[in-house]
C-alpha atoms as a PDB file:
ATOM      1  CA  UNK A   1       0.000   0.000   0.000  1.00  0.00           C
ATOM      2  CA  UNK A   2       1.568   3.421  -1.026  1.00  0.00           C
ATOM      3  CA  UNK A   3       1.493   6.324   1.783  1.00  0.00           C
ATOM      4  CA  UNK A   4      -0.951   8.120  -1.169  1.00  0.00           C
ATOM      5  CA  UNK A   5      -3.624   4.736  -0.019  1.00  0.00           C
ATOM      6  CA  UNK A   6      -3.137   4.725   3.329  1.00  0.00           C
ATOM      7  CA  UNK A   7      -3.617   8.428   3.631  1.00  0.00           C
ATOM      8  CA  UNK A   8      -6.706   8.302   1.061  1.00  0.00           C
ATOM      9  CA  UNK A   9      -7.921   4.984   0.447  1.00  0.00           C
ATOM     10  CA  UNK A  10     -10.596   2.784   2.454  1.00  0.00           C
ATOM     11  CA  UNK A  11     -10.573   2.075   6.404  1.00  0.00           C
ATOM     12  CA  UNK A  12     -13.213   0.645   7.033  1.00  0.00           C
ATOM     13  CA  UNK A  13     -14.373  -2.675   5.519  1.00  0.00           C
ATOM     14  CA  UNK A  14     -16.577  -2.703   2.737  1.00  0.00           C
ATOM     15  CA  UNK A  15     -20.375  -4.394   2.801  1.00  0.00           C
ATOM     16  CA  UNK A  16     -18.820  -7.141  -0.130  1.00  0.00           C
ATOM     17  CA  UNK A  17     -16.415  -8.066   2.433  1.00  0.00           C
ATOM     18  CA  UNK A  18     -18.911  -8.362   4.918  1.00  0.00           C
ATOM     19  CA  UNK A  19     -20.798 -10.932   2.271  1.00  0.00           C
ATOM     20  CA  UNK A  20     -17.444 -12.747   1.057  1.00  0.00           C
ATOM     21  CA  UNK A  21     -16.856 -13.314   4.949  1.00  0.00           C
ATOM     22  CA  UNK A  22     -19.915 -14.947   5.645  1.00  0.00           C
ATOM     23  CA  UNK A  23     -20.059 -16.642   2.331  1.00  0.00           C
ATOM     24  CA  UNK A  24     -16.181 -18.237   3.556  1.00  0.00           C
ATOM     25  CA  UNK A  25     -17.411 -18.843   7.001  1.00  0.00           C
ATOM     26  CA  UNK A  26     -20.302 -21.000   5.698  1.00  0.00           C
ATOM     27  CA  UNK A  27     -22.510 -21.204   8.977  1.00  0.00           C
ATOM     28  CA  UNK A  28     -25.836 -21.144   9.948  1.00  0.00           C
ATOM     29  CA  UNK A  29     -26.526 -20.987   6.237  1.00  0.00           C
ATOM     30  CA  UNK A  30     -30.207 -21.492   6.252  1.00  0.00           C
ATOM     31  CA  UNK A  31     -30.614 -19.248   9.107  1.00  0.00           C
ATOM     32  CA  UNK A  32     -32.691 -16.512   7.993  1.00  0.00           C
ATOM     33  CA  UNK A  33     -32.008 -14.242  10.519  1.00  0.00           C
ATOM     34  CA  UNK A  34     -27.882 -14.859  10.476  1.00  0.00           C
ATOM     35  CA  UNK A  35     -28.145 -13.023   6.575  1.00  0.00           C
ATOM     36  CA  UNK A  36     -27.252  -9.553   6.480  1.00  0.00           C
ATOM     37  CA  UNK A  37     -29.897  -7.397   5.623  1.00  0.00           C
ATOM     38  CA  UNK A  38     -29.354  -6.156   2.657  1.00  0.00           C
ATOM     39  CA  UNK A  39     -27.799  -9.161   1.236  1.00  0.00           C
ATOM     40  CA  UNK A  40     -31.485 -11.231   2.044  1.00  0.00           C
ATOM     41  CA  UNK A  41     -33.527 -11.326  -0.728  1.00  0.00           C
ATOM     42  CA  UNK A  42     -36.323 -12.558   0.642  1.00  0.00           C
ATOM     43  CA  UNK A  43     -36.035  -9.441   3.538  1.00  0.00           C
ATOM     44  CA  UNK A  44     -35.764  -6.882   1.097  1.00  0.00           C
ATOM     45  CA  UNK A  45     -39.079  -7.940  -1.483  1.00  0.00           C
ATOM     46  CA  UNK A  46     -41.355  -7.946   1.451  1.00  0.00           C
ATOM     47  CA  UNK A  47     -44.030  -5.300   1.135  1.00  0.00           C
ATOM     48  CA  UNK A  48     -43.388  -3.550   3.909  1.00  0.00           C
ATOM     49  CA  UNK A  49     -39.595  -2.918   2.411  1.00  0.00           C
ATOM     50  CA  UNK A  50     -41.306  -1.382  -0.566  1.00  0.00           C
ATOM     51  CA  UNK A  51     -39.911   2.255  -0.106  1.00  0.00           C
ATOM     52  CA  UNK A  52     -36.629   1.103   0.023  1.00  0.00           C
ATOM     53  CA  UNK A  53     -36.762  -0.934  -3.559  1.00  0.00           C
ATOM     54  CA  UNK A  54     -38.280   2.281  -4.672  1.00  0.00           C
ATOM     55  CA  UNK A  55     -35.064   3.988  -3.739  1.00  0.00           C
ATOM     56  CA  UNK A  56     -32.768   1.257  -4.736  1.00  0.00           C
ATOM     57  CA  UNK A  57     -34.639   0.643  -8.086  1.00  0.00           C
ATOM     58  CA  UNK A  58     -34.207   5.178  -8.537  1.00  0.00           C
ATOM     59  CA  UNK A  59     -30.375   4.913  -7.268  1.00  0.00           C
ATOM     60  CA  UNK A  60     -28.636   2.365  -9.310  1.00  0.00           C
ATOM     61  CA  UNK A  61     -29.875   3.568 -13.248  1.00  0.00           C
ATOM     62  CA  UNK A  62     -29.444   7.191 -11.449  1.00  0.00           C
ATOM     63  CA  UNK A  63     -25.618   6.323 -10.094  1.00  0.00           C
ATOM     64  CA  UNK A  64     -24.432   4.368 -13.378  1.00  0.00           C
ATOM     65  CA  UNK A  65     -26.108   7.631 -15.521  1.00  0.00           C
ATOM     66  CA  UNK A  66     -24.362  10.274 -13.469  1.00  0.00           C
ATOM     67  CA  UNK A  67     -20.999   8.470 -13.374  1.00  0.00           C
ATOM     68  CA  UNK A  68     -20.493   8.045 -17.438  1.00  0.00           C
ATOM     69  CA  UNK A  69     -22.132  12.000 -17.829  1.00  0.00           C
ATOM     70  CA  UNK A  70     -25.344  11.194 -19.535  1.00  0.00           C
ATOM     71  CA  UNK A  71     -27.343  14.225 -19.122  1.00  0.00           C
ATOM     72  CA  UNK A  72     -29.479  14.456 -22.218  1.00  0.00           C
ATOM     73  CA  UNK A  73     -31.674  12.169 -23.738  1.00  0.00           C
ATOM     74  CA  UNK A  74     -34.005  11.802 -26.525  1.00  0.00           C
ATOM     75  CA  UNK A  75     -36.970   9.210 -25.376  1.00  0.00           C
ATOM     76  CA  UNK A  76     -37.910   7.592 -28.237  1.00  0.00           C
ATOM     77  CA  UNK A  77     -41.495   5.441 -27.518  1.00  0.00           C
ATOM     78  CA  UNK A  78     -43.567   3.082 -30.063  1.00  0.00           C
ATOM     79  CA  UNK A  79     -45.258  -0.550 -30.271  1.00  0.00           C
ATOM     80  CA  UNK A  80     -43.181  -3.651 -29.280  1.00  0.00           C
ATOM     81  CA  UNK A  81     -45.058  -5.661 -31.630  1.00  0.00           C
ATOM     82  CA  UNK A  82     -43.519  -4.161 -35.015  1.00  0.00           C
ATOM     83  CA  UNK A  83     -40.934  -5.982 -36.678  1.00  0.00           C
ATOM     84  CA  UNK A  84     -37.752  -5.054 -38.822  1.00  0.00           C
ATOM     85  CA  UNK A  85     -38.809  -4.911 -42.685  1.00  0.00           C
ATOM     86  CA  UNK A  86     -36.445  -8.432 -43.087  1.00  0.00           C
ATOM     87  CA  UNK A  87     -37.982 -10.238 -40.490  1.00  0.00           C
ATOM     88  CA  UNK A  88     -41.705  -9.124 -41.348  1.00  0.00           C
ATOM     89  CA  UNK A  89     -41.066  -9.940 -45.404  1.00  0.00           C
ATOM     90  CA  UNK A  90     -39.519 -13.693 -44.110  1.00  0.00           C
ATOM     91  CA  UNK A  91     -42.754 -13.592 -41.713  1.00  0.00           C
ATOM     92  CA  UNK A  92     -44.639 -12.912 -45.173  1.00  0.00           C
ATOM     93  CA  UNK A  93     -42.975 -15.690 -47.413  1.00  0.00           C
ATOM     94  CA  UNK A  94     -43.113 -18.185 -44.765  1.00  0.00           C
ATOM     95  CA  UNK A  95     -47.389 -17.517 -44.353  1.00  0.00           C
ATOM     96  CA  UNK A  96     -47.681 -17.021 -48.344  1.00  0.00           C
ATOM     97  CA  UNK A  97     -46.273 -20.782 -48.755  1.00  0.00           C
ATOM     98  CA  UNK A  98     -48.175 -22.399 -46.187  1.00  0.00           C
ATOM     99  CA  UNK A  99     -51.374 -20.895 -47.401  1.00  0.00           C
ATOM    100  CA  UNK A 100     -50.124 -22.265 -51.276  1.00  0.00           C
ATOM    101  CA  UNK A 101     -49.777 -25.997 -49.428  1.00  0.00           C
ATOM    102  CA  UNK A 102     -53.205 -25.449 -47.328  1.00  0.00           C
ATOM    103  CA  UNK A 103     -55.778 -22.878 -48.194  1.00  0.00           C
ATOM    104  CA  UNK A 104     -57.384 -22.304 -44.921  1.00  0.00           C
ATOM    105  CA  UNK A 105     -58.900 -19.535 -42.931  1.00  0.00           C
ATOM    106  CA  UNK A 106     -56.139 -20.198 -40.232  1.00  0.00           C
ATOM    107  CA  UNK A 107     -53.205 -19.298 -43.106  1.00  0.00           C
ATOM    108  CA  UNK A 108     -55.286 -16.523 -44.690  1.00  0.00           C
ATOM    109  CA  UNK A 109     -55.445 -14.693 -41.780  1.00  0.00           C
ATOM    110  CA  UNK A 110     -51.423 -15.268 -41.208  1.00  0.00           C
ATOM    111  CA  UNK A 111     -50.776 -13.884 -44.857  1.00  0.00           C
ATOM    112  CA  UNK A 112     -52.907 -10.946 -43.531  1.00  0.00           C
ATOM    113  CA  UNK A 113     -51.325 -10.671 -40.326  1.00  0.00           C
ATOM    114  CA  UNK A 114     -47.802 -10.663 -42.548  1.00  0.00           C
ATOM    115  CA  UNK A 115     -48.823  -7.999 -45.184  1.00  0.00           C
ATOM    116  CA  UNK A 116     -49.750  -5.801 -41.823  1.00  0.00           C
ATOM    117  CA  UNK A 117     -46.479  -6.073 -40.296  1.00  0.00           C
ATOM    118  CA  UNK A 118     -44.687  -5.637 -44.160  1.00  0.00           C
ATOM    119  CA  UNK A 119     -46.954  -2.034 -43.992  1.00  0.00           C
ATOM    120  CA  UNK A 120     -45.725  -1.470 -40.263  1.00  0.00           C
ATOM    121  CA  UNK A 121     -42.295  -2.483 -40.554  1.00  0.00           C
ATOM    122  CA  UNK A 122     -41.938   1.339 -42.242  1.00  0.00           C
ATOM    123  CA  UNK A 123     -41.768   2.728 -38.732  1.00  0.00           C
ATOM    124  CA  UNK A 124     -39.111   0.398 -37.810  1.00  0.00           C
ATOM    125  CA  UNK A 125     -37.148   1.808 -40.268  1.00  0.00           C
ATOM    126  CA  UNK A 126     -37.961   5.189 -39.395  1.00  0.00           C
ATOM    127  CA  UNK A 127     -36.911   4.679 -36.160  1.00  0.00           C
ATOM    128  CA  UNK A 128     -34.278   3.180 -36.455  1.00  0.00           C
ATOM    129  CA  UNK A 129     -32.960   6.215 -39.394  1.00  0.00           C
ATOM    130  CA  UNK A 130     -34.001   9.098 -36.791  1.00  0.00           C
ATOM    131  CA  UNK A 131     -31.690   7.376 -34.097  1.00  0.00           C
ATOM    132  CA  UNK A 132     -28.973   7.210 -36.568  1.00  0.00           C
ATOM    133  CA  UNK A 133     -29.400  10.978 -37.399  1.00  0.00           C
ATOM    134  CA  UNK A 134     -29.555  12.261 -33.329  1.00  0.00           C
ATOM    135  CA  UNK A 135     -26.456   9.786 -32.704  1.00  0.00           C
ATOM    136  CA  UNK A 136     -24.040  10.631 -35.448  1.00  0.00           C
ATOM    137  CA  UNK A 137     -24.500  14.114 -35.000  1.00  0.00           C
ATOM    138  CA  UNK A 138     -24.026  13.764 -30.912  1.00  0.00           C
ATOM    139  CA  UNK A 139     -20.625  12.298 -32.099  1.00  0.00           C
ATOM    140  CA  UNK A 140     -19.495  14.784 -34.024  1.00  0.00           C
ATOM    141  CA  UNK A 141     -20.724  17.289 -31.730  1.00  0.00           C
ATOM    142  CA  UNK A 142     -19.584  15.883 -27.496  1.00  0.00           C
ATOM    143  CA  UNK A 143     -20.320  19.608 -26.144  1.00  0.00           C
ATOM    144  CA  UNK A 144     -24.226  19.484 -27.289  1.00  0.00           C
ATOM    145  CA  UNK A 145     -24.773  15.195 -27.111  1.00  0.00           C
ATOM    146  CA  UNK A 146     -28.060  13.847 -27.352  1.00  0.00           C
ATOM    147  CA  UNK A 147     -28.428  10.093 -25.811  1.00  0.00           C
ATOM    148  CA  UNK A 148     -31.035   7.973 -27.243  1.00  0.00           C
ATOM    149  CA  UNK A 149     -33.168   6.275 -24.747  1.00  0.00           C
ATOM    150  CA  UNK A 150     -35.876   3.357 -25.374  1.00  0.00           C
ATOM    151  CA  UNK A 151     -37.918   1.121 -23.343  1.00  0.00           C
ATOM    152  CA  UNK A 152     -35.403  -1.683 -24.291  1.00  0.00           C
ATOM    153  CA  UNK A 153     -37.400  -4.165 -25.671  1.00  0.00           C
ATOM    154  CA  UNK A 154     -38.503  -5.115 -29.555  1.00  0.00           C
ATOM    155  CA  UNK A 155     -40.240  -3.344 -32.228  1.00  0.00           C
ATOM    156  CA  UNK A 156     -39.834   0.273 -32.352  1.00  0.00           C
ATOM    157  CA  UNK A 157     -36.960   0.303 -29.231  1.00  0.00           C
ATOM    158  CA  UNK A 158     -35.220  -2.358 -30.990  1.00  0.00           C
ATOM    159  CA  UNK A 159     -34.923   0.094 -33.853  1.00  0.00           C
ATOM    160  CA  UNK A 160     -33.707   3.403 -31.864  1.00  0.00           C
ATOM    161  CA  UNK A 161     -30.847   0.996 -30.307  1.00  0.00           C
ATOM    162  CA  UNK A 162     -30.567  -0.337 -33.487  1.00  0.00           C
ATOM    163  CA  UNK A 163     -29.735   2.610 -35.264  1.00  0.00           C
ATOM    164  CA  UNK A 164     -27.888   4.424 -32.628  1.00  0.00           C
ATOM    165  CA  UNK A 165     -25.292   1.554 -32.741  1.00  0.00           C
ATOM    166  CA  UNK A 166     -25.203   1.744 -36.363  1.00  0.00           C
ATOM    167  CA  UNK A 167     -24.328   5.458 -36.464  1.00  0.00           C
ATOM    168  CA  UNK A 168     -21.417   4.295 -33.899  1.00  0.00           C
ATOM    169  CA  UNK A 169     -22.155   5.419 -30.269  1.00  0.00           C
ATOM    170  CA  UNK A 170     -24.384   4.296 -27.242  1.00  0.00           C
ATOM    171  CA  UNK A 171     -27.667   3.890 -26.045  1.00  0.00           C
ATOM    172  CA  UNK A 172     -29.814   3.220 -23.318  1.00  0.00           C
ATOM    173  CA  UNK A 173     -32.788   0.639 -22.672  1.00  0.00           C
ATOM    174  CA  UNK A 174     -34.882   0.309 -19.346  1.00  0.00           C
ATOM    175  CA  UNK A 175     -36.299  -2.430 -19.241  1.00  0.00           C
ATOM    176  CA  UNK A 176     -39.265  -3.468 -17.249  1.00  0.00           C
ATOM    177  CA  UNK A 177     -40.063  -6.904 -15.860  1.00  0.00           C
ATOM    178  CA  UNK A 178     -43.895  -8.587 -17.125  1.00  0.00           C
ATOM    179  CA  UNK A 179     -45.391 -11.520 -16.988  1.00  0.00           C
ATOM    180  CA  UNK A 180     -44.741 -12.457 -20.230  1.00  0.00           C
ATOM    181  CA  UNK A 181     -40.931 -11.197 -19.446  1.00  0.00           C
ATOM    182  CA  UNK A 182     -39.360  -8.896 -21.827  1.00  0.00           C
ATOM    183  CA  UNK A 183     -35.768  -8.985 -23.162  1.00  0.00           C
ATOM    184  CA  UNK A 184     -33.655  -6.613 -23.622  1.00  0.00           C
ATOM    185  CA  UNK A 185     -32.953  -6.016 -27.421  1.00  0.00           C
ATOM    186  CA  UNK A 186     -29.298  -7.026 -28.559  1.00  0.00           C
ATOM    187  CA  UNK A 187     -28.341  -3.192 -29.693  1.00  0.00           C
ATOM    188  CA  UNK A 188     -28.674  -1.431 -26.160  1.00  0.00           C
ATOM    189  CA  UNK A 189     -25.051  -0.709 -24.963  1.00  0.00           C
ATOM    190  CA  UNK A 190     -24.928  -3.434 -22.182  1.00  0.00           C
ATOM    191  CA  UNK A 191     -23.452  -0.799 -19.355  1.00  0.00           C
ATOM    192  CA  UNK A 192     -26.658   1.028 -20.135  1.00  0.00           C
ATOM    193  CA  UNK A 193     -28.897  -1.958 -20.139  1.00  0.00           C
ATOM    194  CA  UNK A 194     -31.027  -1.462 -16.925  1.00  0.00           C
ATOM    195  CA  UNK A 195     -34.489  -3.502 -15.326  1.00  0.00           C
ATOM    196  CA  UNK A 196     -36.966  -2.321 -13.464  1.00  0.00           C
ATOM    197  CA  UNK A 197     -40.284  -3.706 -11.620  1.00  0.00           C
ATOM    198  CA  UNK A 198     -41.537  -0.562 -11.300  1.00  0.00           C
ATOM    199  CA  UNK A 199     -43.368   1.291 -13.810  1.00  0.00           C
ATOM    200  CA  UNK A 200     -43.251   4.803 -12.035  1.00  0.00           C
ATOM    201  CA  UNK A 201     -39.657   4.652 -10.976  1.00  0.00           C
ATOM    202  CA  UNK A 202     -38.858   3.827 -14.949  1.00  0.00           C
ATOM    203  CA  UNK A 203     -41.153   6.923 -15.842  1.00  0.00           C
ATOM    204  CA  UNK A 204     -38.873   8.904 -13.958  1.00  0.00           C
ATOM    205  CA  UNK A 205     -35.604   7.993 -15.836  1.00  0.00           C
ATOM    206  CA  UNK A 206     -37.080   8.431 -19.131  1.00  0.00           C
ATOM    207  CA  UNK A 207     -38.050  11.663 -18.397  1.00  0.00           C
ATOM    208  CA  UNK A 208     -35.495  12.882 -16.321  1.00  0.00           C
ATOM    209  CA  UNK A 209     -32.829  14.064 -18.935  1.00  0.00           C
ATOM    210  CA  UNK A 210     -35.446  13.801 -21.753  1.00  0.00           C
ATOM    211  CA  UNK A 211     -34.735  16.852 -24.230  1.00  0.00           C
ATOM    212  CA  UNK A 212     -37.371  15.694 -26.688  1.00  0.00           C
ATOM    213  CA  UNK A 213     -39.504  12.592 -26.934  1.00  0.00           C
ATOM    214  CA  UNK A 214     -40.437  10.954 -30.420  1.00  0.00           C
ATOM    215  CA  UNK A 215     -43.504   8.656 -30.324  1.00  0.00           C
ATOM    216  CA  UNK A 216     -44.298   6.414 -32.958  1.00  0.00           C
ATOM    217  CA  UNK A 217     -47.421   4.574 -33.416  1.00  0.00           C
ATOM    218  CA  UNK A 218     -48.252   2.552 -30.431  1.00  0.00           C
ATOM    219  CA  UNK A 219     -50.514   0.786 -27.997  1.00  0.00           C
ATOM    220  CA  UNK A 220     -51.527   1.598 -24.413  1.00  0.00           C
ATOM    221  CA  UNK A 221     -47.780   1.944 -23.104  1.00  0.00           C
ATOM    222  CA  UNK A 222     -47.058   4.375 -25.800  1.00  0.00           C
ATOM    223  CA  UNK A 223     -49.829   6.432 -25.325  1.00  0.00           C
ATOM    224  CA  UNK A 224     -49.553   6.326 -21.424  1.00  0.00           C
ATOM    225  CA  UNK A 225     -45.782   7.583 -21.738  1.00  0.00           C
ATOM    226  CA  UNK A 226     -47.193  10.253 -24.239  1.00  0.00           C
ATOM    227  CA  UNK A 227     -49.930  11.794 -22.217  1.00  0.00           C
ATOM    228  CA  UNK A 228     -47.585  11.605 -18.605  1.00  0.00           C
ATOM    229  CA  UNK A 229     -45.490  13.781 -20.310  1.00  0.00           C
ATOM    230  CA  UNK A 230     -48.043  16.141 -22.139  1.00  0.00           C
ATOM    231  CA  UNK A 231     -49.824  16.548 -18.515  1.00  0.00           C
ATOM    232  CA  UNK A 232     -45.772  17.357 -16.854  1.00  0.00           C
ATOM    233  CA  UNK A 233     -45.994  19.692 -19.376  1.00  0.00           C
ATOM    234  CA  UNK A 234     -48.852  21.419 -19.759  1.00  0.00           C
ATOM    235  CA  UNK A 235     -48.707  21.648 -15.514  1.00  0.00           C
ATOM    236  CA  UNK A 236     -45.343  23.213 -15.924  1.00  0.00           C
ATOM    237  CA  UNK A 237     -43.762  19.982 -13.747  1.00  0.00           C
ATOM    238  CA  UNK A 238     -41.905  19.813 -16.557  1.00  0.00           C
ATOM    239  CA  UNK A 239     -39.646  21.962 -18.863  1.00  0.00           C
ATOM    240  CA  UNK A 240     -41.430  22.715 -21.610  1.00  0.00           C
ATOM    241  CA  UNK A 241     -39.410  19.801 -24.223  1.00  0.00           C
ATOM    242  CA  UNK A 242     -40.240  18.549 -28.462  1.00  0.00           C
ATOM    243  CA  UNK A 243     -43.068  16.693 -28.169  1.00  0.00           C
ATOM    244  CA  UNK A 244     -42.781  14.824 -32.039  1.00  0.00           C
ATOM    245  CA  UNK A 245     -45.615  12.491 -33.207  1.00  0.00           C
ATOM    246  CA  UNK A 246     -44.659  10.536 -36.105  1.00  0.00           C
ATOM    247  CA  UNK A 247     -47.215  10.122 -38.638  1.00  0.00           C
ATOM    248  CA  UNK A 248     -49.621  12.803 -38.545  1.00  0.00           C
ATOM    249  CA  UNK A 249     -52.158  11.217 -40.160  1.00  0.00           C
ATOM    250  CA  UNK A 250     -52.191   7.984 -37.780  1.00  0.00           C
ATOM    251  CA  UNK A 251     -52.656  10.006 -34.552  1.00  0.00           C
ATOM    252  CA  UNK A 252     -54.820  12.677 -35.423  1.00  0.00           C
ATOM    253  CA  UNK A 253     -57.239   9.335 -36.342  1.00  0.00           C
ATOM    254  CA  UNK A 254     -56.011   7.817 -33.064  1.00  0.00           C
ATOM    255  CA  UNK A 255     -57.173  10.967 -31.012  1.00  0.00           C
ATOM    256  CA  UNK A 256     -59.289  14.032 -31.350  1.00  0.00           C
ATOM    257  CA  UNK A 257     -57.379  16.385 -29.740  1.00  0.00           C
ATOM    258  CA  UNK A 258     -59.446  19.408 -31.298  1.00  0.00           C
ATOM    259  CA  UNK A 259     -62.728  17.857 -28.959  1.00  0.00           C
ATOM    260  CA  UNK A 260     -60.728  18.206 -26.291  1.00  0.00           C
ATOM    261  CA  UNK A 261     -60.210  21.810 -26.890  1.00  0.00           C
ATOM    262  CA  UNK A 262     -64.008  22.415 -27.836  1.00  0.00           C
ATOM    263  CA  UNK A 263     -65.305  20.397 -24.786  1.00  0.00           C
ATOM    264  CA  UNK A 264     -63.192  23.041 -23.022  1.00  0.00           C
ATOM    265  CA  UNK A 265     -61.305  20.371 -21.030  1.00  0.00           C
ATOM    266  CA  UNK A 266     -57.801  21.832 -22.047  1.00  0.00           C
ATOM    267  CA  UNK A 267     -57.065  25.110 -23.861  1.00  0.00           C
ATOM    268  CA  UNK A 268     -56.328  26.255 -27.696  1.00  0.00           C
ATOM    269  CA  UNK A 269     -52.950  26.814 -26.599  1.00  0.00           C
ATOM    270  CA  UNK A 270     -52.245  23.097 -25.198  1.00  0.00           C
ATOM    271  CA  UNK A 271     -52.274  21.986 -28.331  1.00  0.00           C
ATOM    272  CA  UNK A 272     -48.942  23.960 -29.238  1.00  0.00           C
ATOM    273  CA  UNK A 273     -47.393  21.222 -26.874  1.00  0.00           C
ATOM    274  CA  UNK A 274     -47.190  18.770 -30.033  1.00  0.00           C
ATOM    275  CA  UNK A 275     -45.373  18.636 -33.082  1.00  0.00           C
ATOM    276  CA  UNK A 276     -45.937  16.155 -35.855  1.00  0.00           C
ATOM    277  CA  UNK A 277     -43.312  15.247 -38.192  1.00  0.00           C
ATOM    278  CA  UNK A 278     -43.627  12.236 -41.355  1.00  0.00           C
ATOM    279  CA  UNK A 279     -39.699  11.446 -42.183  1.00  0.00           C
ATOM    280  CA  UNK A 280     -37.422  10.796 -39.544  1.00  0.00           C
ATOM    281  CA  UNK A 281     -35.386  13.768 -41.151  1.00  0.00           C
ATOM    282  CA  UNK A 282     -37.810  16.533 -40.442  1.00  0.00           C
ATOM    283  CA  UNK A 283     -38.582  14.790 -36.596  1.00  0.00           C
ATOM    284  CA  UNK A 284     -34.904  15.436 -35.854  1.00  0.00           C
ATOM    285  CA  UNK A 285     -34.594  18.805 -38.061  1.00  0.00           C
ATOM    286  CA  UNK A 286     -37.704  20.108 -35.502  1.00  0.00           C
ATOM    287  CA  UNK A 287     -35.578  18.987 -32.176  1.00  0.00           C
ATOM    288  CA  UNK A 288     -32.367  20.651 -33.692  1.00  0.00           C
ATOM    289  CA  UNK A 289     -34.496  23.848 -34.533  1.00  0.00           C
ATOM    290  CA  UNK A 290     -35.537  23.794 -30.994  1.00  0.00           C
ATOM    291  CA  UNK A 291     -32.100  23.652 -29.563  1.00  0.00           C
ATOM    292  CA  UNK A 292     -30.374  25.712 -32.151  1.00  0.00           C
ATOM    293  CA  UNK A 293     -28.290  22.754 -32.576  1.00  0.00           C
END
């Protein structure tokens, strides 16, 4: 140990140590009440330990986030369920010949199901090209980087890690635990790759460091995360951030936000709060408009 260590470094022993010593010792093993408390796992998921996985669950994506300087995203949200354009044409040619060897309702309705996912695999690509754009130009530019964030699974997150790996730099995915569990997609940079079990605590980290969020097309989830941060918002808990809807034509079908405005139940103004944008180009030409980038 160098005089620098012993004048700086650690004196009192660490909580791994505390664990490897036990762990050596090997005693009263299946003694629940020997276990240190924050090394039992069945201590900590009771419910009346809640709070404190709330913390833990807020500390660790907040600790690893802080230490590598990540302090701008771009939260990019969409459906799970659309597929790249080569997986959804395989998808296609795969239902195609089983309907040619069987002509039944059951293979109709997969050649259907195919040809919808073909049509849908266009936001994939989009996706995947505006994450591309925001990443190459944050590396090119360190002093004004933009981080793209997804919910970590397939579909449209898949594409934003997809494309932010293409264009050479990282990304982040938070994943969530379900019952049906989700994995993490293969192009999330893996020191970035978090999980959570709570849905509120994940909330918080997208929005965080958000600088703009791009929603595609999407289900419930995508249109939950879209209307949080529309509320943050328009209640001024939030910086006012690009709010980008991608296909114009999908979501003002989707929603009637003009009935909202003559039923009176938000104001003229509120709707000045979105943005709509067709090409990934002109999504990411709005954000850098907004930030003089």
């Amino acid at each position: 140990m160098t005089d620098k260590e012993k004048l700086y470094g650690r004196h009192l022993t660490s909580a791994q140590q505390s664990i490897d010593t036990i762990n050596a010792i090997n005693t009263l093993e299946d003694s629940s009440a020997y276990r240190l408390a924050f090394a039992d796992t069945d201590f900590l998921t009771q419910d009346s330990l809640r709070h404190i996985r709330l913390q833990l669950e807020y500390l660790k994506p907040q600790q690893v986030l802080e230490q590598h300087n990540i302090n701008a995203t771009i939260v990019v949200f969409g459906s799970a369920r659309f597929l790249s354009p080569e997986k959804a044409e395989l998808l296609l040619e795969n239902a195609q010949q089983a309907l040619a060897e069987i002509d039944n309702s059951q293979n109709q309705k997969a050649v259907k199901y195919a040809q919808a996912q073909v049509k849908s695999s266009q936001y994939y690509t989009a996706s995947q090209r505006f994450s591309y754009l925001v990443t190459e130009h944050s590396c090119k530019h360190q002093d004004c980087a933009l981080t793209i964030i997804s919910g970590g699974g397939p579909g449209i997150m898949e594409a934003a890690n997809r494309g932010a790996m293409e264009a050479g730099g990282e990304s982040i995915g938070l994943n969530i635990v379900l019952p049906r569990e989700q994995q993490p997609n293969q192009y999330i940079t893996p020191k970035f790759c978090f999980q959570f079990h709570y849905f509120a605590i994940r909330k918080m980290h997208f929005l965080q460091r958000a600088r703009a969020l791009v929603a595609f097309p999407g289900g419930f989830g995508t249109l939950d995360e879209l209307f949080e941060t529309l509320a943050l918002i328009q209640t001024k808990k939030s910086t006012r951030v690009p709010v980008i809807l991608f296909n114009k034509a999908f979501w003002q079908k989707l929603i009637n936000f003009d009935l909202l405005v003559e039923e009176g139940v938000i104001n003229a103004e509120d709707l000045d709060l979105i943005q709509y944008a067709d090409t990934p180009e002109h999504a990411w030409q709005l954000i850098k408009e907004h930030y003089n980038l």
